[in-house]
Protein backbone atom coordinates (compact mmCIF):
# COMPACT_ATOMS: atom_id res chain seq x y z
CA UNK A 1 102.16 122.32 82.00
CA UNK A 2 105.12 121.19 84.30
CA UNK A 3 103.74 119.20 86.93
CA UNK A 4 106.23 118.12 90.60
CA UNK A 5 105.70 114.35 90.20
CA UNK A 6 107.07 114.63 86.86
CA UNK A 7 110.42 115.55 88.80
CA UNK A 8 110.09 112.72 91.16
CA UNK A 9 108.49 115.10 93.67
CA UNK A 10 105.56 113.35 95.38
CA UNK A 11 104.05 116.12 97.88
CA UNK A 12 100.73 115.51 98.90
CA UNK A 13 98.87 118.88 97.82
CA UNK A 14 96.39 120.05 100.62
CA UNK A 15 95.41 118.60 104.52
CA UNK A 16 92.61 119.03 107.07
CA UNK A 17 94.75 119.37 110.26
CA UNK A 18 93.53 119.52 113.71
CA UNK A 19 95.00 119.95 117.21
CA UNK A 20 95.92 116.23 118.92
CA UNK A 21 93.87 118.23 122.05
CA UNK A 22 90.97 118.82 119.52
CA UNK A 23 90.88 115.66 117.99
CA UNK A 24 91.26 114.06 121.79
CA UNK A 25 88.19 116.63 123.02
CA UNK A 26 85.85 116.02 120.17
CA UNK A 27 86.11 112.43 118.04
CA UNK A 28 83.03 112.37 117.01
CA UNK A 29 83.07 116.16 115.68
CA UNK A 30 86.31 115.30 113.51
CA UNK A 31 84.49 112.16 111.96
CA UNK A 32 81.35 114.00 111.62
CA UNK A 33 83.47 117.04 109.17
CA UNK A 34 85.32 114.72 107.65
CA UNK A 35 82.36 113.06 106.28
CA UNK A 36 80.51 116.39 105.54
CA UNK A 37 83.73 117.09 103.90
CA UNK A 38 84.02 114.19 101.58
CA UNK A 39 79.89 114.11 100.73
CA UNK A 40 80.81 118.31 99.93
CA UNK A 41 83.87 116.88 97.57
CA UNK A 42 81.52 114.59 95.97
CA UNK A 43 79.07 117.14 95.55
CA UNK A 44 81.64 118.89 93.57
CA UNK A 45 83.11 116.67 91.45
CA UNK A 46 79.12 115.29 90.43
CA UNK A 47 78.55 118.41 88.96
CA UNK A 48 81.27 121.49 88.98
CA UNK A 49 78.91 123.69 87.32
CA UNK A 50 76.57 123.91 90.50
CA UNK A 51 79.17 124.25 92.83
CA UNK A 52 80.33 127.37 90.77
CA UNK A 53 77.10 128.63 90.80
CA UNK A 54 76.91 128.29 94.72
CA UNK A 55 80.05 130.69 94.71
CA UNK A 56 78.56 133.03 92.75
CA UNK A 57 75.62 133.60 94.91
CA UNK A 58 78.51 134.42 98.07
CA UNK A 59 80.40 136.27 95.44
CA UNK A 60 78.26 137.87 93.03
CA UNK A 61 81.15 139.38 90.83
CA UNK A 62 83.04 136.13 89.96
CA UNK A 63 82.94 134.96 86.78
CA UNK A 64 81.28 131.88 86.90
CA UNK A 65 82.67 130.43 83.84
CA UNK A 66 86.00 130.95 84.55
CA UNK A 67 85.88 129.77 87.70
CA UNK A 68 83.73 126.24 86.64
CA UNK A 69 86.81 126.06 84.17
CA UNK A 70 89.14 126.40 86.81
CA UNK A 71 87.40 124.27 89.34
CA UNK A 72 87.33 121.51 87.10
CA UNK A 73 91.39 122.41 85.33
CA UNK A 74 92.14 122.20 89.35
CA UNK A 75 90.01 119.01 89.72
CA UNK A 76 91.63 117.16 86.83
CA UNK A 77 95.26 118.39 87.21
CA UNK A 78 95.99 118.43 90.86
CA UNK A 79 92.83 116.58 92.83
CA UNK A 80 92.25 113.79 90.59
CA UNK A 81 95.49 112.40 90.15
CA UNK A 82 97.13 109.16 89.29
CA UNK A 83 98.80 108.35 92.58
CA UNK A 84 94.83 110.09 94.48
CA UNK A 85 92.98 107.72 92.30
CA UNK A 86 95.44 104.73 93.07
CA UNK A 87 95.60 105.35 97.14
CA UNK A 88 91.96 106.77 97.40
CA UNK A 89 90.42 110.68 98.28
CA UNK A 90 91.76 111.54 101.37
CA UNK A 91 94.16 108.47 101.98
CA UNK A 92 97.79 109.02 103.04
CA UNK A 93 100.49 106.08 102.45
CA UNK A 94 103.21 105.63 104.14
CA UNK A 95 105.86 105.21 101.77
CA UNK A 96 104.99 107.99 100.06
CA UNK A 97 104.21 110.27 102.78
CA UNK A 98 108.30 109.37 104.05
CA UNK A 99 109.30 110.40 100.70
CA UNK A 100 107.52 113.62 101.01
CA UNK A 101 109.03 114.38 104.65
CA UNK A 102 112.14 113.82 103.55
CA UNK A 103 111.84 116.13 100.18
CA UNK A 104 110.58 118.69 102.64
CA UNK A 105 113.00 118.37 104.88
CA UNK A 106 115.99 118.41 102.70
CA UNK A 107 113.97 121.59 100.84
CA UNK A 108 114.07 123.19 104.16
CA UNK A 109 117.50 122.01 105.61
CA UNK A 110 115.33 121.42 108.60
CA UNK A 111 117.37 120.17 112.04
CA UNK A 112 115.96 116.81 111.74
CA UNK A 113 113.45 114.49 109.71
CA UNK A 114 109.79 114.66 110.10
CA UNK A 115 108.63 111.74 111.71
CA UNK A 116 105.52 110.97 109.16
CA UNK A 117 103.94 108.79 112.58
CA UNK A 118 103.73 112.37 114.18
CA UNK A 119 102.06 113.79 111.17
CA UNK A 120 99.22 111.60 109.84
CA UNK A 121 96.39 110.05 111.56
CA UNK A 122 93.91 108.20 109.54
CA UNK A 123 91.58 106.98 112.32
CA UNK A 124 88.86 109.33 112.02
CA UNK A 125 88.44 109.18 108.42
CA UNK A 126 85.06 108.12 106.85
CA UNK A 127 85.15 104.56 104.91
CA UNK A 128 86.48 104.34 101.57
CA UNK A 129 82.95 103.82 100.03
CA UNK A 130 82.14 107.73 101.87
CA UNK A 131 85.37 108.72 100.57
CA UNK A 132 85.23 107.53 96.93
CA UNK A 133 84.70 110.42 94.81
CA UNK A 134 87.18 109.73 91.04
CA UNK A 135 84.42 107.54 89.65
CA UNK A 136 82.32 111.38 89.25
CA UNK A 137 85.04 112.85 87.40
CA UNK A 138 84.33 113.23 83.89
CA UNK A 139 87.20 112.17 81.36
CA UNK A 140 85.94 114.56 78.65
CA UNK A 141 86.41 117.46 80.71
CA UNK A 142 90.33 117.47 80.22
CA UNK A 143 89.37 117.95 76.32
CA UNK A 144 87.39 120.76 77.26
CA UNK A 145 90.62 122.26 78.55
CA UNK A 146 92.40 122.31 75.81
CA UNK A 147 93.36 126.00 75.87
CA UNK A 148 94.79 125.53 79.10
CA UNK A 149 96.42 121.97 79.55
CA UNK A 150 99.09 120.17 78.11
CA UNK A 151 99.61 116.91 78.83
């Protein structure tokens, strides 16, 4: 498996984004899912094979053992990453945030550069401690997906 960052791209893979007027209206609501958010995460990542098992009771026709494999191919190849581990679940540096703007906006040929200022707001995330999921992933689960990882 190709993976971006081994092409020097550094994206950062998936947000929670909210409205400055939302945010503005209701602090203590963004705070308050962003927490429920990162306890949910850590839910996960303790034990992928009861989170499956909650989507199969929405979605009775999944195949649960697929989709634990999945969850966790997902969890070990594109949530739990070097760089997520090293700057923290849910954390957004700087530097590499500008390097992603810019990739993005040379992708794009956009009219101008993304300011990454206008973009990122870590105020209302919970503390680091709240946030701190990586210690729950298991290493041996990337040699239980063997038949679908290469390193």
């Amino acid at each position: 498996m190709q993976l971006y960052p081994q092409y020097g791209v550094k994206l950062y893979g998936n947000a929670i984004i909210a409205s400055d007027d939302f945010i503005k209206k209701n602090p203590e609501a963004v705070k308050a899912f962003l927490r429920a958010f990162a306890k949910g995460a850590k839910q996960v990542f303790a034990d992928p094979k009861a989170a499956t098992a909650v989507v199969k009771e929405r979605d009775g026709i999944i195949n649960a053992e697929l989709e634990e494999r999945r969850l966790r191919l997902a969890i070990d190849s594109a949530i739990a990453t070097p760089d997520a581990r090293a700057e923290g679940f849910g954390e957004v540096k700087g530097p590499r945030l500008a390097l992603m703007t810019s990739q993005v906006a040379d992708a794009y040929a956009t009219r101008s550069r993304i300011n990454p200022d206008a973009v990122w707001n870590g105020a209302y995330l919970p503390t680091a401690a709240e946030r701190d999921i990586f210690a729950l992933v298991k290493p041996a689960w990337r040699s239980s997906l063997a038949c679908c990882w290469a390193a």
